[in-house]
Protein backbone atom coordinates (compact mmCIF):
# COMPACT_ATOMS: atom_id res chain seq x y z
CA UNK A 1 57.80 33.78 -19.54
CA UNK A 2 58.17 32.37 -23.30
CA UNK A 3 61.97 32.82 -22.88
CA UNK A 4 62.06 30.42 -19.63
CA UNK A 5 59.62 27.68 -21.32
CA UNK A 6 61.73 27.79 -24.35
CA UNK A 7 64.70 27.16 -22.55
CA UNK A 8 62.81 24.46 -20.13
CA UNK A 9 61.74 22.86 -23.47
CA UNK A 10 65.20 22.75 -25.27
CA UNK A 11 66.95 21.60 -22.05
CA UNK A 12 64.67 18.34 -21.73
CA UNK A 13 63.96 17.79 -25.32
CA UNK A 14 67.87 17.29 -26.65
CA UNK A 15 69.75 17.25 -23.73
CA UNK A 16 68.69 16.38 -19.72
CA UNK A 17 66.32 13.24 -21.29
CA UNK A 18 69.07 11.23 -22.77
CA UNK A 19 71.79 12.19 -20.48
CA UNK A 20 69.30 11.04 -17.64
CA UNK A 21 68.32 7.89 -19.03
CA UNK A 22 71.83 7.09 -20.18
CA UNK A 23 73.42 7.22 -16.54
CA UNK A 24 70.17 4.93 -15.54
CA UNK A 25 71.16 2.65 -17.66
CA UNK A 26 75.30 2.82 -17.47
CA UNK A 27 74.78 1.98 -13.82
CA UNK A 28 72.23 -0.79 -14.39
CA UNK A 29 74.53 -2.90 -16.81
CA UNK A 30 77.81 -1.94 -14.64
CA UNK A 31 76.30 -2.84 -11.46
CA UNK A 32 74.61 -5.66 -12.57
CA UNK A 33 70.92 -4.25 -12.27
CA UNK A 34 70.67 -4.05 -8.69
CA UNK A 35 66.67 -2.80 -8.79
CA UNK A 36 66.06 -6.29 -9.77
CA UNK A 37 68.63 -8.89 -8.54
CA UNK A 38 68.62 -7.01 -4.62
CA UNK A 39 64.51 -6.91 -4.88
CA UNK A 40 63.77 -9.16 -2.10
CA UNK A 41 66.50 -8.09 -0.07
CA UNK A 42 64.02 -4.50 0.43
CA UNK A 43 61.51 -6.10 3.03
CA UNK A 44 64.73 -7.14 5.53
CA UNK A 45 66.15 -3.83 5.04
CA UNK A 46 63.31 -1.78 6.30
CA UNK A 47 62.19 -3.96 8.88
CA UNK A 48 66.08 -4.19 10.40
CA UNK A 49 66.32 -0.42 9.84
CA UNK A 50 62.62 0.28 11.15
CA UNK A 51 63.76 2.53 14.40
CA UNK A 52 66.21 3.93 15.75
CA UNK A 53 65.99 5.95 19.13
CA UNK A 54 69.39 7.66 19.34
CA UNK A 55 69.07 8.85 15.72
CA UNK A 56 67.26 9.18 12.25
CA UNK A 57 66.38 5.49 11.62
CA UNK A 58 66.75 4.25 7.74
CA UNK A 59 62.83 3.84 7.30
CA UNK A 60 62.25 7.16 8.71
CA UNK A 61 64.51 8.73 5.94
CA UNK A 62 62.67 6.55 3.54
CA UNK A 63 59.44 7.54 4.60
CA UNK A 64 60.59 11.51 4.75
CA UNK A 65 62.33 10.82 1.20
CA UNK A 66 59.14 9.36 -0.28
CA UNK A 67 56.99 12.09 1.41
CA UNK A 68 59.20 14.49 -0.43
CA UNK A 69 58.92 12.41 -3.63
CA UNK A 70 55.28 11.22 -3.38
CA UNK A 71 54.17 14.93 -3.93
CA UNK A 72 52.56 16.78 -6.45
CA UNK A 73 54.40 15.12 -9.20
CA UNK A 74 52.49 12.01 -8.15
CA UNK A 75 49.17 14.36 -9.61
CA UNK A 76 49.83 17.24 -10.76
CA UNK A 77 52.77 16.21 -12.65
CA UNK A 78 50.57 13.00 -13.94
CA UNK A 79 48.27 15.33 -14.95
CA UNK A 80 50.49 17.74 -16.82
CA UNK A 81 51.84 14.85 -18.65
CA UNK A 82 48.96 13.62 -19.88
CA UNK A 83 48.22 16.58 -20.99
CA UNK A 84 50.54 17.76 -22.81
CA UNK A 85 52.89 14.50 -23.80
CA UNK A 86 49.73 12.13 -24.23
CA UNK A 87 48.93 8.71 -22.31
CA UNK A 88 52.73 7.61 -23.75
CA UNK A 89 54.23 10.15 -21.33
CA UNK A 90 53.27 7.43 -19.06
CA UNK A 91 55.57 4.70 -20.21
CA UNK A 92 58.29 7.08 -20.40
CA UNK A 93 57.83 7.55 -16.82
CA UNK A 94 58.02 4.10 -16.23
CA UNK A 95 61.21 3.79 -18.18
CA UNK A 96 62.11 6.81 -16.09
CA UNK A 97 61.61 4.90 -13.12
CA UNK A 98 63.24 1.56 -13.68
CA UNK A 99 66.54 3.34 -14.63
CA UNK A 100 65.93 5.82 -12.02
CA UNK A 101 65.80 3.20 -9.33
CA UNK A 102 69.72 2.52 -9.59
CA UNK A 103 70.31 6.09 -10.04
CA UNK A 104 68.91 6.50 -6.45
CA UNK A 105 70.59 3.53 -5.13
CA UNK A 106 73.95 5.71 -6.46
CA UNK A 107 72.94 8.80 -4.61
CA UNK A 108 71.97 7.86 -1.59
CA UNK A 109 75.53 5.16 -1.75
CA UNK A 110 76.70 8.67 -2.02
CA UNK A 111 75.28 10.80 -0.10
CA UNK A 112 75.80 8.15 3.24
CA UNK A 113 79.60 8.43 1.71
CA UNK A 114 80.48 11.71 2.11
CA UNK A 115 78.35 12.80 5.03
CA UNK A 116 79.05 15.06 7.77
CA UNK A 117 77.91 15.09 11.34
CA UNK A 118 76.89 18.47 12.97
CA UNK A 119 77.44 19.39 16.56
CA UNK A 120 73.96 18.64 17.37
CA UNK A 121 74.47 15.50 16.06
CA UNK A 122 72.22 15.12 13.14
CA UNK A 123 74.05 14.53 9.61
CA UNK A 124 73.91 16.24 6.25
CA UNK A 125 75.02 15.24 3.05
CA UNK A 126 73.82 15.00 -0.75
CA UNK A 127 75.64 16.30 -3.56
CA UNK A 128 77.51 19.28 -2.93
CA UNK A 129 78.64 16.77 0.16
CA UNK A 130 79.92 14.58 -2.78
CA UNK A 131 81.19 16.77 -5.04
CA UNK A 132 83.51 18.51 -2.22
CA UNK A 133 85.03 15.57 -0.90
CA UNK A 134 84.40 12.85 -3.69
CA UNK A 135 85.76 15.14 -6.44
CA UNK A 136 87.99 17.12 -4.21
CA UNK A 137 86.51 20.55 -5.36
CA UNK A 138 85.21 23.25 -2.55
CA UNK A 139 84.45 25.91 -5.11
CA UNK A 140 81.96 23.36 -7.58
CA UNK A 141 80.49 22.13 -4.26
CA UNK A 142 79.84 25.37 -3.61
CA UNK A 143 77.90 26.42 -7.25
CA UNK A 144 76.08 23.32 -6.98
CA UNK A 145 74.78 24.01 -3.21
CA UNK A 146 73.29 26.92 -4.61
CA UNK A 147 71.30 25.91 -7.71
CA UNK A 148 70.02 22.95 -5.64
CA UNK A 149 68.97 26.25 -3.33
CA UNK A 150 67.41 27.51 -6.19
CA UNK A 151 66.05 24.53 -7.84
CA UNK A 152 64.97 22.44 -5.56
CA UNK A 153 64.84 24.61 -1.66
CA UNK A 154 62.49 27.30 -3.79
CA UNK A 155 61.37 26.44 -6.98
CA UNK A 156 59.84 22.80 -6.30
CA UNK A 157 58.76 23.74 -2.92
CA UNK A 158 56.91 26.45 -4.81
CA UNK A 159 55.02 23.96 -6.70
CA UNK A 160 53.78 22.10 -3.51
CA UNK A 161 52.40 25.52 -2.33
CA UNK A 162 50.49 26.35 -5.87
CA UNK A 163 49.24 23.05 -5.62
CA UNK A 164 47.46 23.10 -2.49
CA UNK A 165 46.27 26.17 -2.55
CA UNK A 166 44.67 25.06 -6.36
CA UNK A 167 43.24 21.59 -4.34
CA UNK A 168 41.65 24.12 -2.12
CA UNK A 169 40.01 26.26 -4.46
CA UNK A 170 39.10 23.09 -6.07
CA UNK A 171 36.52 22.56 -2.98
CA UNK A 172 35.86 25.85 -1.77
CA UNK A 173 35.32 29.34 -3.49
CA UNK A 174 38.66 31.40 -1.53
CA UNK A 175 41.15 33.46 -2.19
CA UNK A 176 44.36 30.65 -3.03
CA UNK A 177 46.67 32.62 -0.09
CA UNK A 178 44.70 32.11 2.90
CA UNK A 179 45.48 28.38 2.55
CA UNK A 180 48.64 29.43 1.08
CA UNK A 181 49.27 31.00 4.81
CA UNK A 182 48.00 27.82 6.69
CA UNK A 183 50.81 25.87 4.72
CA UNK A 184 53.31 27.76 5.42
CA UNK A 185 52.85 28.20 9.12
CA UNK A 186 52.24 24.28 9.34
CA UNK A 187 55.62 24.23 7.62
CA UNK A 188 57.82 26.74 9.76
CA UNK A 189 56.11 24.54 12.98
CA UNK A 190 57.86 21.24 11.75
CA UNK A 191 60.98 22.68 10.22
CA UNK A 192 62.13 24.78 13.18
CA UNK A 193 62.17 21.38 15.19
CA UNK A 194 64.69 19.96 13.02
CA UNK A 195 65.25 16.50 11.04
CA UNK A 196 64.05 14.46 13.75
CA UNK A 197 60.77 15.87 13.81
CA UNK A 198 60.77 16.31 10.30
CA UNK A 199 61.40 12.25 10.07
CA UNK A 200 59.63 11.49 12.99
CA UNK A 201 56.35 13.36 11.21
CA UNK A 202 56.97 11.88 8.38
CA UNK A 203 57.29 8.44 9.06
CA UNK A 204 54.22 8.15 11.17
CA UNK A 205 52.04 10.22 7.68
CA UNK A 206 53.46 8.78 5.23
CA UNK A 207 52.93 5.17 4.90
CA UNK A 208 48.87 6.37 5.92
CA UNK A 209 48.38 8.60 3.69
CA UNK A 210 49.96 6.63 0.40
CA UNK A 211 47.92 3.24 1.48
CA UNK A 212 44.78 5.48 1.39
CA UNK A 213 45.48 6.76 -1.93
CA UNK A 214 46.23 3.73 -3.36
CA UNK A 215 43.14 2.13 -2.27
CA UNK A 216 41.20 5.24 -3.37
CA UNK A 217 42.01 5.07 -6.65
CA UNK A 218 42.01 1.08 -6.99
CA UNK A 219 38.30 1.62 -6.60
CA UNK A 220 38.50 3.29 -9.38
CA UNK A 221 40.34 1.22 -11.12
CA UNK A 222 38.12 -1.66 -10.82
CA UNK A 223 35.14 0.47 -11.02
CA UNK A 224 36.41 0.95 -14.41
CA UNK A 225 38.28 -2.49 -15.22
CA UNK A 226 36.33 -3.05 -18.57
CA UNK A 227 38.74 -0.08 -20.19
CA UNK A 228 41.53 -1.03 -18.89
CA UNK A 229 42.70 -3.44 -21.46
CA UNK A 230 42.80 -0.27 -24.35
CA UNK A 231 44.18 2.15 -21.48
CA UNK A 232 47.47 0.10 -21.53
CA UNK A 233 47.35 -0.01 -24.90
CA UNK A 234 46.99 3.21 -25.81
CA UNK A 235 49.98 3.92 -23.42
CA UNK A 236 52.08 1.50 -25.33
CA UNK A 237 50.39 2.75 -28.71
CA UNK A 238 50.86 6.71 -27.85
CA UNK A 239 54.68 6.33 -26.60
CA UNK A 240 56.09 5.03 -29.85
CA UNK A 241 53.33 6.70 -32.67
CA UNK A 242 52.15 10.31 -33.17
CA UNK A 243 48.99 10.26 -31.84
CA UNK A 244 45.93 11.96 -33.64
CA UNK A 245 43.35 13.67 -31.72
CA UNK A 246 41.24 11.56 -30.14
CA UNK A 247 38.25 11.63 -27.36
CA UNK A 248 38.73 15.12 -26.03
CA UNK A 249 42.33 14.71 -26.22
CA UNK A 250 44.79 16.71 -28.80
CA UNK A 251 47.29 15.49 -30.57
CA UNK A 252 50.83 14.21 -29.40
CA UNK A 253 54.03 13.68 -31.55
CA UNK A 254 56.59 10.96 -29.66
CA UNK A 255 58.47 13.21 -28.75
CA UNK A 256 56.12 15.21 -26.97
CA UNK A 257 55.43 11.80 -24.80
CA UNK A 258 59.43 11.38 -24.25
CA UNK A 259 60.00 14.81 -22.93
CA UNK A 260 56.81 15.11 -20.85
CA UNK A 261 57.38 11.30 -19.24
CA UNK A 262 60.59 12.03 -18.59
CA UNK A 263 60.36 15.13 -17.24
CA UNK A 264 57.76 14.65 -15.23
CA UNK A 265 58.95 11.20 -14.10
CA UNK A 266 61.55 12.50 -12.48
CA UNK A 267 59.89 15.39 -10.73
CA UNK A 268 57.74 12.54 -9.11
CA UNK A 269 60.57 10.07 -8.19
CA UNK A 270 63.54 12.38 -8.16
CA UNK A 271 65.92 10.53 -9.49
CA UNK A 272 68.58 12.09 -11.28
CA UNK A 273 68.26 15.46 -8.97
CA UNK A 274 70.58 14.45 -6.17
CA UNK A 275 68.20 15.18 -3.13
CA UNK A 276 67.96 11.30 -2.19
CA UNK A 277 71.48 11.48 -1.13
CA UNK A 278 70.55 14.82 0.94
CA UNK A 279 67.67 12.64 2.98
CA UNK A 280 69.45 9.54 3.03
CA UNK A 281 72.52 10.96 4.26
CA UNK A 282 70.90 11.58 7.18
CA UNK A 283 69.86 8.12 8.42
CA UNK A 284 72.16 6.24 10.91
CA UNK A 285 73.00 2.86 9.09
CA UNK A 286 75.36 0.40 9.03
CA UNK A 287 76.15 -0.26 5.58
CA UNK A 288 75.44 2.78 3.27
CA UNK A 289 74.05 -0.10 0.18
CA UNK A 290 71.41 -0.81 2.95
CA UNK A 291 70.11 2.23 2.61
CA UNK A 292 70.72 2.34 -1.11
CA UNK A 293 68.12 -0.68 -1.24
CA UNK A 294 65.93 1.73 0.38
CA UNK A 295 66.23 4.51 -1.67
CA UNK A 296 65.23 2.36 -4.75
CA UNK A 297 62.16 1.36 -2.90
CA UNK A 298 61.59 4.75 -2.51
CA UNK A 299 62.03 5.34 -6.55
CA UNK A 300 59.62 2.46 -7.12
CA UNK A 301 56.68 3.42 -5.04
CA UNK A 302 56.73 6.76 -6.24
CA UNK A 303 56.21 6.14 -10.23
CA UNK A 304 55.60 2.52 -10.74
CA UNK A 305 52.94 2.67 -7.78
CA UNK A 306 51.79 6.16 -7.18
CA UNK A 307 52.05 7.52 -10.22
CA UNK A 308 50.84 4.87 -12.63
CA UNK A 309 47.41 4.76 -10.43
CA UNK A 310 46.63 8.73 -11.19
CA UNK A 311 47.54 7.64 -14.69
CA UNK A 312 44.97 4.73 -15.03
CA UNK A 313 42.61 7.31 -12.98
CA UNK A 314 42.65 10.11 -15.34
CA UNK A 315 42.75 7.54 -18.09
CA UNK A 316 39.86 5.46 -17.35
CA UNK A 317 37.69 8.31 -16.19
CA UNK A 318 38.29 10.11 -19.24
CA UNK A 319 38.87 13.71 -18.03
CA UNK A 320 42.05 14.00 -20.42
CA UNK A 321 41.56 16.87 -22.54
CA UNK A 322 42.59 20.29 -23.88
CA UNK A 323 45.54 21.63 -21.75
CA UNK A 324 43.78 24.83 -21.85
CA UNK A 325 40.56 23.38 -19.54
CA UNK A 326 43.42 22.30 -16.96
CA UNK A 327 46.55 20.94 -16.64
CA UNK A 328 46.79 20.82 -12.94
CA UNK A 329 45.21 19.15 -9.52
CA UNK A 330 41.71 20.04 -10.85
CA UNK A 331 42.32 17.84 -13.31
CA UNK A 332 42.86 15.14 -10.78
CA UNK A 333 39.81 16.31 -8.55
CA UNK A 334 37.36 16.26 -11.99
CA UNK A 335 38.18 12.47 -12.53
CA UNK A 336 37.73 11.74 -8.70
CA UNK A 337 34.69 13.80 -8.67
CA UNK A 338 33.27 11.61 -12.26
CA UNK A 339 33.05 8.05 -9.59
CA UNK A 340 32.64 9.74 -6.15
CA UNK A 341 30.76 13.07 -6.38
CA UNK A 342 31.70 15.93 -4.72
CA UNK A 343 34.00 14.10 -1.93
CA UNK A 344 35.96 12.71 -4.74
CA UNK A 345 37.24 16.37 -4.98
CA UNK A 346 37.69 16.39 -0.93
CA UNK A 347 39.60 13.35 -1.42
CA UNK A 348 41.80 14.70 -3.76
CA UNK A 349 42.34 18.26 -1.93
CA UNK A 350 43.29 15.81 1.78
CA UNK A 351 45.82 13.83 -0.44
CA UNK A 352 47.11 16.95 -2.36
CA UNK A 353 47.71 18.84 1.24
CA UNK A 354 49.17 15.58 2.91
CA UNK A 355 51.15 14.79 -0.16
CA UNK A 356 52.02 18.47 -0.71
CA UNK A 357 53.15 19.40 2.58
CA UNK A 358 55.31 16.59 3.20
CA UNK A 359 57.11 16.98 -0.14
CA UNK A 360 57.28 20.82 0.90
CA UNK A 361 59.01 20.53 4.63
CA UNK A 362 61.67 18.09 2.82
CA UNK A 363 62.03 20.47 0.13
CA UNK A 364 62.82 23.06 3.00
CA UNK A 365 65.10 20.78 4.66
CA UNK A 366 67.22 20.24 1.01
CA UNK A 367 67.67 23.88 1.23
CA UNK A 368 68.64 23.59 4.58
CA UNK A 369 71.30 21.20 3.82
CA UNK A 370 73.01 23.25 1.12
CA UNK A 371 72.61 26.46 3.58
CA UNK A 372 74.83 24.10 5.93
CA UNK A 373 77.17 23.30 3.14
CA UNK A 374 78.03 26.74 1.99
CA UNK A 375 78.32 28.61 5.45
CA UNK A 376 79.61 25.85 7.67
CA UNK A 377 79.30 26.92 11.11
CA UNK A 378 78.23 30.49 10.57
CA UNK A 379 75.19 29.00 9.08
CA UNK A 380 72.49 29.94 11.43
CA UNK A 381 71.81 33.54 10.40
CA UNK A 382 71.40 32.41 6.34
CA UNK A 383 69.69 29.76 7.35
CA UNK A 384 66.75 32.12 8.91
CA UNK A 385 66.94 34.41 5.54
CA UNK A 386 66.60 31.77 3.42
CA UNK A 387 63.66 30.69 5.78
CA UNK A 388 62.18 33.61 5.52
CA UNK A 389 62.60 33.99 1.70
CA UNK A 390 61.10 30.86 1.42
CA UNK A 391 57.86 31.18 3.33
CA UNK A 392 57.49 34.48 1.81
CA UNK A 393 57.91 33.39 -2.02
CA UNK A 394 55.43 30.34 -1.18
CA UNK A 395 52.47 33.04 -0.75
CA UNK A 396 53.47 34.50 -4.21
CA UNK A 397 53.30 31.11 -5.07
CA UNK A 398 49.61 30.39 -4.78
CA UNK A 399 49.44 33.24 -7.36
CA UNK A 400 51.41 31.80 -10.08
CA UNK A 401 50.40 30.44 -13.30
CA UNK A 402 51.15 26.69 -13.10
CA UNK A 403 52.61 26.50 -16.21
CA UNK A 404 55.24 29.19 -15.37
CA UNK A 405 55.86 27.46 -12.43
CA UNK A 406 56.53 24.42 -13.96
CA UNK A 407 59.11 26.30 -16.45
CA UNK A 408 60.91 27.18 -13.68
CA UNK A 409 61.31 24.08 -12.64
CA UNK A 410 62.49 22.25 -15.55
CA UNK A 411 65.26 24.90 -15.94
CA UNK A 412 66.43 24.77 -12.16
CA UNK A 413 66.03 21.25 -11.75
CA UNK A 414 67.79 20.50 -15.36
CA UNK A 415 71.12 22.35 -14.22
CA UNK A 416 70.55 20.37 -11.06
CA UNK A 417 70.58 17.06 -12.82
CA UNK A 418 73.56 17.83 -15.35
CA UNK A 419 75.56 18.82 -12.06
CA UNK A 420 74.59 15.38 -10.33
CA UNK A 421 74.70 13.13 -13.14
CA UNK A 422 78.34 14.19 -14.23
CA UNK A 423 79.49 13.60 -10.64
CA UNK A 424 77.66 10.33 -10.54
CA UNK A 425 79.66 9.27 -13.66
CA UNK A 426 82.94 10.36 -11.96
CA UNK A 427 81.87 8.63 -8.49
CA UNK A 428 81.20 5.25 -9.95
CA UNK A 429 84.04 3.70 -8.78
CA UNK A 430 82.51 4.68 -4.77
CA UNK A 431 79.56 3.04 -5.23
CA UNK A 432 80.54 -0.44 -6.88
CA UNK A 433 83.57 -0.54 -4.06
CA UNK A 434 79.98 0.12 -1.61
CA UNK A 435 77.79 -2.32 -3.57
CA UNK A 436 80.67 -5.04 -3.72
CA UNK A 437 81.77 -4.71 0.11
CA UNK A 438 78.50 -5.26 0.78
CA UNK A 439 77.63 -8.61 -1.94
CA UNK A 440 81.29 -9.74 -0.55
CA UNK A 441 79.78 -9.76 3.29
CA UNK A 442 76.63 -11.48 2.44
CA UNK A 443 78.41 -14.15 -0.12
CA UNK A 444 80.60 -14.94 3.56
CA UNK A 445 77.38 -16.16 5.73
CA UNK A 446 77.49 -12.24 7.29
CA UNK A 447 73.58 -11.50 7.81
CA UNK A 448 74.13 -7.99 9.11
CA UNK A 449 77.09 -6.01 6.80
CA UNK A 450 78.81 -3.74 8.54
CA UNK A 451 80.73 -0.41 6.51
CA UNK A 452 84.46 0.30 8.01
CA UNK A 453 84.63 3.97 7.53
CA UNK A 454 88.46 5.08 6.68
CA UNK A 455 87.16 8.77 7.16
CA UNK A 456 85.52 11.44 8.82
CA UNK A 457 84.49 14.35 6.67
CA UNK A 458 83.96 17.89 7.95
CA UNK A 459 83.60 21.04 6.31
């Protein structure tokens, strides 16, 4: 266990951070920072993308993309890096986000790219999509398909089942694998119907269940408003100077707050990782920068939104303290619980399932995709082990330390990143050609862009 944290630590703390953030920002400048000067275009994009009957519509991969995003890292990763990284971890994962936005607006450019279409219609794509036929390189596509197996198809979807199963301890005295068990029945229901019921679930939970959070904890929030004034502060205060220990609260070097907000940022937004491009990829658009506008909507709800209001939640309440007390979804359910009582904790356990078990079916469905990519058409039979792997290691899941999980995580997920982010460097050219075609179309009085695909990939 030390040996993996170790590792997890070193990994984020000198390398994954700054390589991260400097794509984010490479990207920004060279593309002219597209998360702010395409804003507005965001509301026309979803609205002309809003359904589609013959296939996966581009707000339906949104919504599927942002149920897999809007997850656990929205709480439990809040929570964690709080915790451990201080209330600066926060602005890190702001900074995280801003950067991140483009970085998602490059994957899922990407992933729409170098898609391929299945005979049952449905696409798949992401990066070992990208890699193989935007780098030219079967055998790298190959590696990368199965650390995003690893990293993301197990080891994240693992933290969606510990963290549902924790919710629901939270609220009543059992045994964390009997809901363990619902989950993952619930789970092998909607992935065994494919990506159109996955997206067709999604889209209809999604939007629901994040307005109902958000209003949840603005209550909060304004139940609180007096404090918040210092809470922003202290953000601001705690991301640039060591912090001291203060109100319950130990104490938190910058550093601490880099690596933590970073980290954590992008487990809750997950940009950087590749898997927009994997969801995206499998919305039928007509201009892939379309759904790049999307994908940064996606980024921006996540964090700036979701995120930021568990943040001012734990903040305000004051529940922040020794790691060793809880790092996790109680944490979240204790500052709920401090306004609303005991449904405060309810509250949190519905959001944590909804939240969880959306991010967990996509998580499936990433693993899916890389299944696809390795096996091609003999891909039915590894697909059901890998299934079956899956729903087995998300019962010995619920009996996982959280903190182990979470090393896991940061070392499958940081190999995941370094693969994506050196293809996204190599790729640039693809997405300003993308990004350009489609600036070119609007500059000529063309309100709907339309992409010319030269190619047809297959694997």
């Amino acid at each position: 266990m030390d040996i993996i944290l170790k590792v997890a630590d070193f990994m984020w703390s000198n390398v994954i951070g700054y390589v991260l953030l400097a794509v984010g920002l490479y990207y920004s400048i060279r593309l002219g920072f597209p998360q702010f000067r395409h804003a507005h275009l965001i509301k026309k994009v979803i609205k002309k993308n809003l359904k589609n009957d013959d296939g996966v519509s581009g707000f339906a991969a949104l919504a599927t993309a942002v149920g897999g995003q809007v997850g656990t890292g929205s709480l439990v990763g809040v929570a964690t890096a709080i915790c451990f990284g201080g209330p600066g971890a926060i602005f890190w994962m702001w900074v995280t986000a801003i950067l991140g936005m483009v970085i998602t607006f490059a994957e899922t450019v990407l992933g729409q790219l170098y898609r391929v279409k299945l005979k049952d219609g449905s696409y798949r794509g992401g990066p070992a999509y990208y890699v193989q036929f935007g780098l030219k390189s079967r055998s790298f596509g190959i590696f990368t398909a199965f650390f995003y197996i690893l990293g993301v198809g197990l080891c994240i979807a693992f933290m969606q089942s510990n963290s549902i199963s924790q919710a629901f301890t939270g609220v009543l005295d059992l045994n964390p694998i009997i809901p363990g068990i619902i989950v993952t029945i619930a789970a092998f229901i909607i992935t065994i119907g494919g990506i159109k019921r996955l997206t067709d679930f999604s889209s209809k939970v999604v939007p629901l269940m994040a307005l109902s959070y958000i209003v949840v904890v603005l209550i909060i929030v304004f139940t609180n408003i007096s404090k918040f004034p210092s809470v922003i502060a202290m953000i601001f205060r705690s991301a640039f100077l060591p912090q001291a220990a203060f109100a319950g609260m130990l104490g938190h070097t910058v550093m601490e707050a880099f690596r933590q907000g970073v980290a954590r940022g992008l487990f809750s937004n997950d940009a950087g990782n590749g898997i927009a491009g994997i969801m995206h990829a499998s919305a039928d658009v007509k201009h892939p920068a379309e759904q790049g506008f999307l994908g940064m909507f996606g980024t921006f709800v996540t964090t700036i939104i979701i995120c930021s209001l568990s943040a001012f939640a734990l903040l305000l309440t004051g529940v922040v303290g020794d790691p060793a007390n809880g790092a996790g979804i109680t944490l979240v359910q204790d500052a709920f619980e401090s306004i609303m009582g005991v449904s405060g904790r309810w509250l949190v356990f519905f959001a944590m399932f909804m939240f969880g078990f959306t991010t967990l079916i996509a998580d499936l469905f990433y693993g899916e995709s890389n299944i696809v990519f390795i096996f091609k058409d003999k891909y039915k039979v590894p697909l059901w082990i890998y299934r079956i792997i899956a729903f087995i290691m998300f019962l010995i899941a619920t009996q996982m330390d959280l903190k182990l999980v979470w090393g896991f995580i940061d070392v499958f997920v940081g190999i995941v990143v370094f693969i994506n982010v050196i293809s996204l460097f190599l790729l640039f050219k693809d997405v300003k050609t993308v990004l350009s075609d489609y600036q070119s179309q609007l500059a000529q009085g063309i309100e709907d862009p339309v992409w010319k695909r030269d190619k047809e990939y297959k694997l």
